[in-house]
N, C-alpha and C. Protein backbone atom coordinates (compact mmCIF):
# COMPACT_ATOMS: atom_id res chain seq x y z
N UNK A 1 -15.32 95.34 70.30
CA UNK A 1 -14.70 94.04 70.21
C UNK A 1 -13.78 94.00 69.01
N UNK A 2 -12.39 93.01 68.88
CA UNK A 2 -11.58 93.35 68.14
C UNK A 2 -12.06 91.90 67.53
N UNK A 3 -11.51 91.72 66.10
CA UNK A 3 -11.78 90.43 65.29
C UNK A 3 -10.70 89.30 66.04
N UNK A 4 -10.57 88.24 65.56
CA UNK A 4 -9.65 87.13 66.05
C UNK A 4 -8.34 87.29 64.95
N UNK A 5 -7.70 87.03 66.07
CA UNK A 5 -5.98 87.28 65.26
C UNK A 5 -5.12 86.00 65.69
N UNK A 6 -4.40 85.66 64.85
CA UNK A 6 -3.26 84.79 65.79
C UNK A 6 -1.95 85.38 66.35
N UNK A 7 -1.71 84.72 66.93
CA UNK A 7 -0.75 85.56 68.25
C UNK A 7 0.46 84.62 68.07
N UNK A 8 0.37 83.21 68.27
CA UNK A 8 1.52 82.52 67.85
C UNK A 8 0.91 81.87 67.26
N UNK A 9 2.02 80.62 67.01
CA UNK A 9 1.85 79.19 65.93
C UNK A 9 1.31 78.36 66.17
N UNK A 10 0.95 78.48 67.78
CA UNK A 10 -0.29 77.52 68.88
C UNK A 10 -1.83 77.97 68.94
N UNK A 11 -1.35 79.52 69.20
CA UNK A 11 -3.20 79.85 69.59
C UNK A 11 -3.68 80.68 68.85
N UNK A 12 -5.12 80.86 69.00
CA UNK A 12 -5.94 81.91 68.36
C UNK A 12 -6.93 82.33 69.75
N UNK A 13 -6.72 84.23 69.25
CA UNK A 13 -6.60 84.50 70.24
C UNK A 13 -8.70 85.40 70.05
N UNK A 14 -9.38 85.59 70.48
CA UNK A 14 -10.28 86.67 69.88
C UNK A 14 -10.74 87.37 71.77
N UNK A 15 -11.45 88.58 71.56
CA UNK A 15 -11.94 89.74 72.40
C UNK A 15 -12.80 89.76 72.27
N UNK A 16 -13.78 89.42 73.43
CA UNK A 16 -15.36 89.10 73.68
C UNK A 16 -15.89 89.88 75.14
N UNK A 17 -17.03 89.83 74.85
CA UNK A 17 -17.67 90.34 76.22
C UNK A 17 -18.79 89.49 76.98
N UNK A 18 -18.79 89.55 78.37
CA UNK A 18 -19.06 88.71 79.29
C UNK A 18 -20.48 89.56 79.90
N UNK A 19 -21.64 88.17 78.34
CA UNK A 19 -23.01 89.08 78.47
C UNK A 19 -23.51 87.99 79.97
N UNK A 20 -23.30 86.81 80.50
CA UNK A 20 -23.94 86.41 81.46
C UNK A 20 -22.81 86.31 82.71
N UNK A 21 -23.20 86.18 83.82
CA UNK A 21 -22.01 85.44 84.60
C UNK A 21 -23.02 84.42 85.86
N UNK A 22 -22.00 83.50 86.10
CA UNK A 22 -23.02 82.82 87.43
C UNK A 22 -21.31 82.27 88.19
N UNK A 23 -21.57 81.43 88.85
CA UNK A 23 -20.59 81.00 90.03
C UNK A 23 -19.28 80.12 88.93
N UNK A 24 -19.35 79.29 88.30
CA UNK A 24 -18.91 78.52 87.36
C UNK A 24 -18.50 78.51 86.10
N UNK A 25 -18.94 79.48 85.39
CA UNK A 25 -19.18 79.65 83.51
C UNK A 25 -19.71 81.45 83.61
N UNK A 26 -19.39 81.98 82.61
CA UNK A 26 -19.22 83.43 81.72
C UNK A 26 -19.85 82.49 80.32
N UNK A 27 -20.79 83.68 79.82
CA UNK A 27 -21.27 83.20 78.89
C UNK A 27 -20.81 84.51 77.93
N UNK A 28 -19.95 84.61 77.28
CA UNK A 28 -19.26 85.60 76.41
C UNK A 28 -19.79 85.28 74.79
N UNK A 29 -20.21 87.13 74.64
CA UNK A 29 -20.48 87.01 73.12
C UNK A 29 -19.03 87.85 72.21
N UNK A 30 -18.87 87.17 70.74
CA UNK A 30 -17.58 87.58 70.44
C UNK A 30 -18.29 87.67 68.66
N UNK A 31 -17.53 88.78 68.14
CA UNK A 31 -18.07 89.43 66.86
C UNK A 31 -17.23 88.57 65.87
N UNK A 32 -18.03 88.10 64.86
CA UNK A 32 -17.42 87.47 64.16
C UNK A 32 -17.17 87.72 62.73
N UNK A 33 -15.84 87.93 62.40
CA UNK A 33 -15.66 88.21 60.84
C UNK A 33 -14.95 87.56 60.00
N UNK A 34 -15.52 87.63 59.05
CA UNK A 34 -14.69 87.43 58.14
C UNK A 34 -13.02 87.88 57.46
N UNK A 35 -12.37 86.94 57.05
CA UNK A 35 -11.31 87.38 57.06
C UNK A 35 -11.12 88.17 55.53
N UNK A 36 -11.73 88.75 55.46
CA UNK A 36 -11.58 90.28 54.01
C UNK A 36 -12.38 91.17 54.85
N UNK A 37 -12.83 91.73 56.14
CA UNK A 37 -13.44 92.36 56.69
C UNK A 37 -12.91 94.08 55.99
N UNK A 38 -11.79 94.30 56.17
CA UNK A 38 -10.73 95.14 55.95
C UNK A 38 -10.50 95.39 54.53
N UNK A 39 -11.22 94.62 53.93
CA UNK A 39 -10.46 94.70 52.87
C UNK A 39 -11.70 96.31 51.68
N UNK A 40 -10.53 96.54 50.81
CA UNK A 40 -11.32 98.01 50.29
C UNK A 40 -12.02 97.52 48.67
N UNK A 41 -12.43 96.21 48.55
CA UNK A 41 -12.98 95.76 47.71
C UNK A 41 -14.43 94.75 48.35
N UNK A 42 -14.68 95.57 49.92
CA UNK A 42 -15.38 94.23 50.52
C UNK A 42 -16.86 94.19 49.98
N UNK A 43 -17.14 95.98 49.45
CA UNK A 43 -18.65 95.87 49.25
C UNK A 43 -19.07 95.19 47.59
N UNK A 44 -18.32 95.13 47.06
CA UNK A 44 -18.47 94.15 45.62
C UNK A 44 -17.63 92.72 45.48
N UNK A 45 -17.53 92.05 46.84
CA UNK A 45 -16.92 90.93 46.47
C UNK A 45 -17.48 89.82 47.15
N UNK A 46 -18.02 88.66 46.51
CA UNK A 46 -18.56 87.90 46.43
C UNK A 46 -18.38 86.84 47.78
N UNK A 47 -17.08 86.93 48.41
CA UNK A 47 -16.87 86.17 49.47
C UNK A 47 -17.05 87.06 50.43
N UNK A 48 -17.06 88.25 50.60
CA UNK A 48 -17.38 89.03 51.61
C UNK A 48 -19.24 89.08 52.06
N UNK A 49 -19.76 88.43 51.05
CA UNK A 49 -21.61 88.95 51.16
C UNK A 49 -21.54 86.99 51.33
N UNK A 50 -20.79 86.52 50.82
CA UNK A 50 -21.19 85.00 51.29
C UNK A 50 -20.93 85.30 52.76
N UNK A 51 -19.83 85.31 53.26
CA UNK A 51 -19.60 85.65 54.67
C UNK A 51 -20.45 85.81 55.82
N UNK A 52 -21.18 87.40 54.96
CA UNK A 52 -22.36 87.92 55.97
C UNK A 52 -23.65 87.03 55.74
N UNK A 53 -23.85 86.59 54.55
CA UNK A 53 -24.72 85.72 54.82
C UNK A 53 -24.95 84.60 55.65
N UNK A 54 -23.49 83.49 55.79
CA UNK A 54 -23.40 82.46 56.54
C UNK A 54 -22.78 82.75 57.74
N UNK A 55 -22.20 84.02 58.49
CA UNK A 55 -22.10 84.00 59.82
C UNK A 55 -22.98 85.94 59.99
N UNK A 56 -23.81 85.84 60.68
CA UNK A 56 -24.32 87.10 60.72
C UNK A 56 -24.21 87.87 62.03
N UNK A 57 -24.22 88.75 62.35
CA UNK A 57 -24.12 89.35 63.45
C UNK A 57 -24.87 88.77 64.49
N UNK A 58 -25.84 88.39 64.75
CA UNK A 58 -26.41 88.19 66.06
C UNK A 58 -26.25 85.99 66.04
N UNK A 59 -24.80 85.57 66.93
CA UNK A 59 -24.54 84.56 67.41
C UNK A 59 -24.81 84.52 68.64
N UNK A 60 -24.75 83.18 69.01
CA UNK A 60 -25.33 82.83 69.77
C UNK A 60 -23.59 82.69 71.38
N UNK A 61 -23.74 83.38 72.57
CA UNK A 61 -22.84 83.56 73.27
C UNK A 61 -22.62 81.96 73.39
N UNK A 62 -21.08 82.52 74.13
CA UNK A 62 -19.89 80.86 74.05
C UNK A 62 -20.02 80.67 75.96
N UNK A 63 -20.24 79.39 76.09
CA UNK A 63 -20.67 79.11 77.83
C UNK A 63 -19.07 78.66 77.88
N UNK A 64 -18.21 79.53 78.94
CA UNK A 64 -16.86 79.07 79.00
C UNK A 64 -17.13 78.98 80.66
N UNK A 65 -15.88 78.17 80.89
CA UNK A 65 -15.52 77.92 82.47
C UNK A 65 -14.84 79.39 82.63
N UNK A 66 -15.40 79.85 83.99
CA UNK A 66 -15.08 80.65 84.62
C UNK A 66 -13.73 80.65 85.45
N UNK A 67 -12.49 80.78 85.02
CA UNK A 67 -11.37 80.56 85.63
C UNK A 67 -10.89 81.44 86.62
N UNK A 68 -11.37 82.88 86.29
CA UNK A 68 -10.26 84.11 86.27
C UNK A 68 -11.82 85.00 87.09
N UNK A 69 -13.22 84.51 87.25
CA UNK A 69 -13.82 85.29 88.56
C UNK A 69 -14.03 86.89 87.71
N UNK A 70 -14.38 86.53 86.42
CA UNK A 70 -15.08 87.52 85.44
C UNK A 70 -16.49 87.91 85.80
N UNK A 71 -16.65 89.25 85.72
CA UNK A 71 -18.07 89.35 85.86
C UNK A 71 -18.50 89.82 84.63
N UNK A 72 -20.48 89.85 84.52
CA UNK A 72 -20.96 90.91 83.40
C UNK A 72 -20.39 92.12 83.31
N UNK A 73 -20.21 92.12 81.50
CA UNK A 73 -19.94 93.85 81.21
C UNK A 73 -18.28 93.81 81.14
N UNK A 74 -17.95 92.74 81.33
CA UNK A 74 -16.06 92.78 81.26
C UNK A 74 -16.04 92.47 80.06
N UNK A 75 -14.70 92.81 79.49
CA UNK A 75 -14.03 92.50 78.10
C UNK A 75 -13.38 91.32 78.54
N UNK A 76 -13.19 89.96 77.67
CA UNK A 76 -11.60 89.03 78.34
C UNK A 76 -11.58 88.68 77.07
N UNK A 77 -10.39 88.24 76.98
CA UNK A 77 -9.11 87.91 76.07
C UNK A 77 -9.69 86.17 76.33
N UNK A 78 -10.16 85.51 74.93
CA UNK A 78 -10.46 83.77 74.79
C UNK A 78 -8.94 83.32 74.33
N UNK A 79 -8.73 81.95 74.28
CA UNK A 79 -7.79 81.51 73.70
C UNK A 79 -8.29 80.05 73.40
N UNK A 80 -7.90 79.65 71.94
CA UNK A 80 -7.82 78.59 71.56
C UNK A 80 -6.32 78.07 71.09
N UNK A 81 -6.18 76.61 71.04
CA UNK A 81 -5.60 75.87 70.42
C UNK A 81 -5.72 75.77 69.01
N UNK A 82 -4.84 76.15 68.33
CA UNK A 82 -4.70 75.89 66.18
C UNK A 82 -4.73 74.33 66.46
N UNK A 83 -4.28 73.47 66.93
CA UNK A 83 -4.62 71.96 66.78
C UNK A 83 -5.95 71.85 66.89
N UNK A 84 -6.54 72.43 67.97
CA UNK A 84 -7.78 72.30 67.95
C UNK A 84 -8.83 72.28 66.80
N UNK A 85 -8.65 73.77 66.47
CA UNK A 85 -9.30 74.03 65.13
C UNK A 85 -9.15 73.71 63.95
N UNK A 86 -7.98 72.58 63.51
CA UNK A 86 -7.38 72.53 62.65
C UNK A 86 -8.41 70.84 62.49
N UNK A 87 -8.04 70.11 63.82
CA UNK A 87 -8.90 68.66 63.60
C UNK A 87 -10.69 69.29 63.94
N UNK A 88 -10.96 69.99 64.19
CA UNK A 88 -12.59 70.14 64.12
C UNK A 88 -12.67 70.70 62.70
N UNK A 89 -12.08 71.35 61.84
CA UNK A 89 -12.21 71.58 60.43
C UNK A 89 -12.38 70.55 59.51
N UNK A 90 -11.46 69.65 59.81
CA UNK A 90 -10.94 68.32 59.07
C UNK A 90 -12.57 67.32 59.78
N UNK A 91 -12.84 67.59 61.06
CA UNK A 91 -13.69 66.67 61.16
C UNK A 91 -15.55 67.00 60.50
N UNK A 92 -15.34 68.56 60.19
CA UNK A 92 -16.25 69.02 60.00
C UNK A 92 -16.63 68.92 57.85
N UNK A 93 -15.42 69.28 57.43
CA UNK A 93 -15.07 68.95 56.17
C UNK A 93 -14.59 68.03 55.39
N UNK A 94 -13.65 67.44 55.77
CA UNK A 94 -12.69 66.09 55.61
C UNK A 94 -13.51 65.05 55.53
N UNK A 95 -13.94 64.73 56.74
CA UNK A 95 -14.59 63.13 56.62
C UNK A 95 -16.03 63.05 55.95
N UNK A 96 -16.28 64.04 55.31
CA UNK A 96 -17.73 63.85 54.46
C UNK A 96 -16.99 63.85 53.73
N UNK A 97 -16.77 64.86 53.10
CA UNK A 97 -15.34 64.84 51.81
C UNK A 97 -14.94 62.90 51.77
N UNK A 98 -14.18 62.63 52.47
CA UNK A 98 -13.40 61.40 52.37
C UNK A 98 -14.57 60.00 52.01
N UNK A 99 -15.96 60.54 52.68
CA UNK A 99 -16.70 59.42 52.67
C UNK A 99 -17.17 59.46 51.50
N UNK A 100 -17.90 60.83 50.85
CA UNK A 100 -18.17 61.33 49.30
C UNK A 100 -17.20 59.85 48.30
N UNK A 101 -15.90 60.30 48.36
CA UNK A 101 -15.14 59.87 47.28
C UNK A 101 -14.86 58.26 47.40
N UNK A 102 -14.92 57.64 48.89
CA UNK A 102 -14.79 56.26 49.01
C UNK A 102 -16.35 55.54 49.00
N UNK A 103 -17.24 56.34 49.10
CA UNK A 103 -18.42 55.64 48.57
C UNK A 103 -19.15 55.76 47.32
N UNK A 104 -18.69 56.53 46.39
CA UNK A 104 -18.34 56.93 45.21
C UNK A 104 -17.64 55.68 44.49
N UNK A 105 -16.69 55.70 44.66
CA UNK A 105 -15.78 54.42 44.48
C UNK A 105 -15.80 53.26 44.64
N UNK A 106 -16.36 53.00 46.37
CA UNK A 106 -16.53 51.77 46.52
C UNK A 106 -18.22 51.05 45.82
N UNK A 107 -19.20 52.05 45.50
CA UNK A 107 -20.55 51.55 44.95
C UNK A 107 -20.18 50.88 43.65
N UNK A 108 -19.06 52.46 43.04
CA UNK A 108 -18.95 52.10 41.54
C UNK A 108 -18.48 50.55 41.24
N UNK A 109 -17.59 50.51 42.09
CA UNK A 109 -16.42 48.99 42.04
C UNK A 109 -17.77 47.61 42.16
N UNK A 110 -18.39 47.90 43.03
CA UNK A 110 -19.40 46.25 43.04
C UNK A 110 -20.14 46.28 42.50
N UNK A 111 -20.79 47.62 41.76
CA UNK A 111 -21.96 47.80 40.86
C UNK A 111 -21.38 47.64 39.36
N UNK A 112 -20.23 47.33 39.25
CA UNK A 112 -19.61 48.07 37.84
C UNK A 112 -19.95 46.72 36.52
N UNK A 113 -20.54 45.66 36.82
CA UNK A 113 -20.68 45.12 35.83
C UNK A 113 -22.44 44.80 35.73
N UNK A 114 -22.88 45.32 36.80
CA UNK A 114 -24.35 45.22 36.87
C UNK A 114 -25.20 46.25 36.27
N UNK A 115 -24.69 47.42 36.12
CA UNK A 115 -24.85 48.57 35.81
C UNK A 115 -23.79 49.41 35.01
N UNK A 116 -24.22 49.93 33.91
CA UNK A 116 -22.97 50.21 32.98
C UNK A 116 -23.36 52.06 32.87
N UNK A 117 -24.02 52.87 33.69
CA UNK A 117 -23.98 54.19 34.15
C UNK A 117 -23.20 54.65 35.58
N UNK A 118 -23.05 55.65 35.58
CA UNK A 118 -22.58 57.04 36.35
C UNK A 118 -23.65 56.94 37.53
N UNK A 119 -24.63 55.64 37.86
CA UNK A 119 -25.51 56.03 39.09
C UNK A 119 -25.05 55.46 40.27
N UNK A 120 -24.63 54.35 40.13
CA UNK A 120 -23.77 53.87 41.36
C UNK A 120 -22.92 54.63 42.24
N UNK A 121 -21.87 55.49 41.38
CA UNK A 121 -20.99 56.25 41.89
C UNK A 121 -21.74 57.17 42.06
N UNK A 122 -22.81 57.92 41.53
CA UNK A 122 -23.65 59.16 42.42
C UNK A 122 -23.94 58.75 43.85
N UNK A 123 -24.95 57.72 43.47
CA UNK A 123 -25.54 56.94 44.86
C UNK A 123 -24.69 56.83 45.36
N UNK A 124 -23.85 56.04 44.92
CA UNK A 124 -22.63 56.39 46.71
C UNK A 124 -21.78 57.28 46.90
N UNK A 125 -21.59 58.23 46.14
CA UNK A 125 -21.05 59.40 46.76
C UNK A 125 -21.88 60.25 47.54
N UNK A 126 -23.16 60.11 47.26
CA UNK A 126 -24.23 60.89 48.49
C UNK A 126 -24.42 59.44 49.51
N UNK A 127 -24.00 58.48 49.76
CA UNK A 127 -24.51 57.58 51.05
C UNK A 127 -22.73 57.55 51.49
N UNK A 128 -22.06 57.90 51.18
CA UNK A 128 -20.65 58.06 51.45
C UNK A 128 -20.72 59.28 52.37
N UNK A 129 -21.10 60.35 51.49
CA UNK A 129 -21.18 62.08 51.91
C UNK A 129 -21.95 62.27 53.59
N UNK A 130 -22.98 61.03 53.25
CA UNK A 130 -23.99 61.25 54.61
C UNK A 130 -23.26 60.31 55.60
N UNK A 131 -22.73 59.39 55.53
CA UNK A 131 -22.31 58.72 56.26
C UNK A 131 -21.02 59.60 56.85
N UNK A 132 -20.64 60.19 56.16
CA UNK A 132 -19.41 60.97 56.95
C UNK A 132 -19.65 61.87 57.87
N UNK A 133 -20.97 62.66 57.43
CA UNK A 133 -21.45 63.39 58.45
C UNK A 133 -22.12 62.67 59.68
N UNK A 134 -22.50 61.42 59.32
CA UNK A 134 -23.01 60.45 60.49
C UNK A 134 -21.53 59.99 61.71
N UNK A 135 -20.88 60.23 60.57
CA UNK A 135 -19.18 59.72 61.82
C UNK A 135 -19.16 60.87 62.53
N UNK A 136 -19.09 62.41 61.85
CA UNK A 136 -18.62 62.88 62.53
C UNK A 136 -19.26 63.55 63.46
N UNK A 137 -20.88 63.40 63.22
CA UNK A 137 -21.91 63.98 64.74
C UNK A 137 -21.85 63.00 65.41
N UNK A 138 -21.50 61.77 65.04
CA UNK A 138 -21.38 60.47 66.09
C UNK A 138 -20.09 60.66 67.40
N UNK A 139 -18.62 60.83 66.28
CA UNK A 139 -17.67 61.44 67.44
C UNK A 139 -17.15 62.74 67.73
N UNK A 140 -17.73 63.72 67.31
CA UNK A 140 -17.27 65.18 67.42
C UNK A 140 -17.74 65.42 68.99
N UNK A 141 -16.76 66.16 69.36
CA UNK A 141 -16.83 66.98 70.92
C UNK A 141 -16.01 68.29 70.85
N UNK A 142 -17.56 68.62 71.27
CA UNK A 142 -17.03 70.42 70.94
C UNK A 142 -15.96 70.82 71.60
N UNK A 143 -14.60 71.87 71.64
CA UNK A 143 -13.68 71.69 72.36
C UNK A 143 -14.62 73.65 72.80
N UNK A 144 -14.56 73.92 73.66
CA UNK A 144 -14.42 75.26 73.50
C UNK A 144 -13.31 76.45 74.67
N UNK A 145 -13.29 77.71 73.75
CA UNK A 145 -12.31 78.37 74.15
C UNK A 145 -11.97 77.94 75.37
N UNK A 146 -10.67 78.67 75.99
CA UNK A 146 -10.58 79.06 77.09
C UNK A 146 -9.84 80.47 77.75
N UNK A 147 -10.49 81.02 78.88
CA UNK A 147 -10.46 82.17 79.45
C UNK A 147 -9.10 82.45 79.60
N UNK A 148 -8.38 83.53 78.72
CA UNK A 148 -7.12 83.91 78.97
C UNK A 148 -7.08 84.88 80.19
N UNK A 149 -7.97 85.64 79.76
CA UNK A 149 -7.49 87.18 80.20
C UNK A 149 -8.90 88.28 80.52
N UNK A 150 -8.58 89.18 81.54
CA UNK A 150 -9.43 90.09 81.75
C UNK A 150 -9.04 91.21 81.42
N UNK A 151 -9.80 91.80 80.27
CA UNK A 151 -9.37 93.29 79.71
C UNK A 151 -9.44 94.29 80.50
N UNK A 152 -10.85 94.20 80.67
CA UNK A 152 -11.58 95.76 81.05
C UNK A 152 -12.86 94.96 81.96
């Protein structure tokens, strides 16, 4: 399996293999790396062992619609949308981020003459932080790949 590359300014492209098949959906597993994979400083560098720590070899296969009449044991070519991944990043990072700093802010602002410490703005930068993650498991919908291509 080859790592994920971009191909144009629209998609991202990665090479997976098609460990289930049924009438409808290919359930394709795809190797995932990090982007210093390559690199000749990977075994002493600190983002390369974070990497393997937080995505490890054995993931869990991607259930795609069966377009293209793939069977087990084939290679195919996935394709995503960069818009795609660009607002599931933002929804995954961003809006805790955003809630962190406006509930941070907004505690400090009504607490600020009742309380003359740094706890208000803690407290609500963690009920800010959680609440963002509450928006965004509330409206997130997973988008996932779709079946370009049959390799092999």
């Amino acid at each position: 399996m080859q790592p994920q590359e971009l191909t144009n300014a629209d998609e991202l492209e990665a090479i997976g293999k098609v460990v289930m098949a049924d009438e409808s959906f290919i359930w394709v597993k795809t190797q995932r790396q990090s982007g210093c994979s390559g690199c000749q400083s990977e075994k002493g560098c600190g983002t390369s062992t974070l990497a393997k720590l937080f995505a490890p070899e054995s993931s869990s296969p991607l259930k795609i619609l069966n377009t293209l009449n793939a069977k087990e044991g084939q290679q195919v070519m996935l394709s995503l949308n960069e818009a795609d991944l660009i607002k599931h990043s933002f929804m995954a990072y961003g809006l805790p981020l955003l809630g962190l700093f406006v509930g941070a802010f907004a505690l400090q602002l009504v607490l600020k003459d009742a309380v003359s410490s740094d706890w208000p703005a803690i407290l609500g930068g963690f009920l800010g932080l959680f609440a963002g993650w509450g928006v965004t498991r509330w409206i997130y919908k997973p988008v996932q790949p779709t079946l370009k291509s049959i390799i092999s």
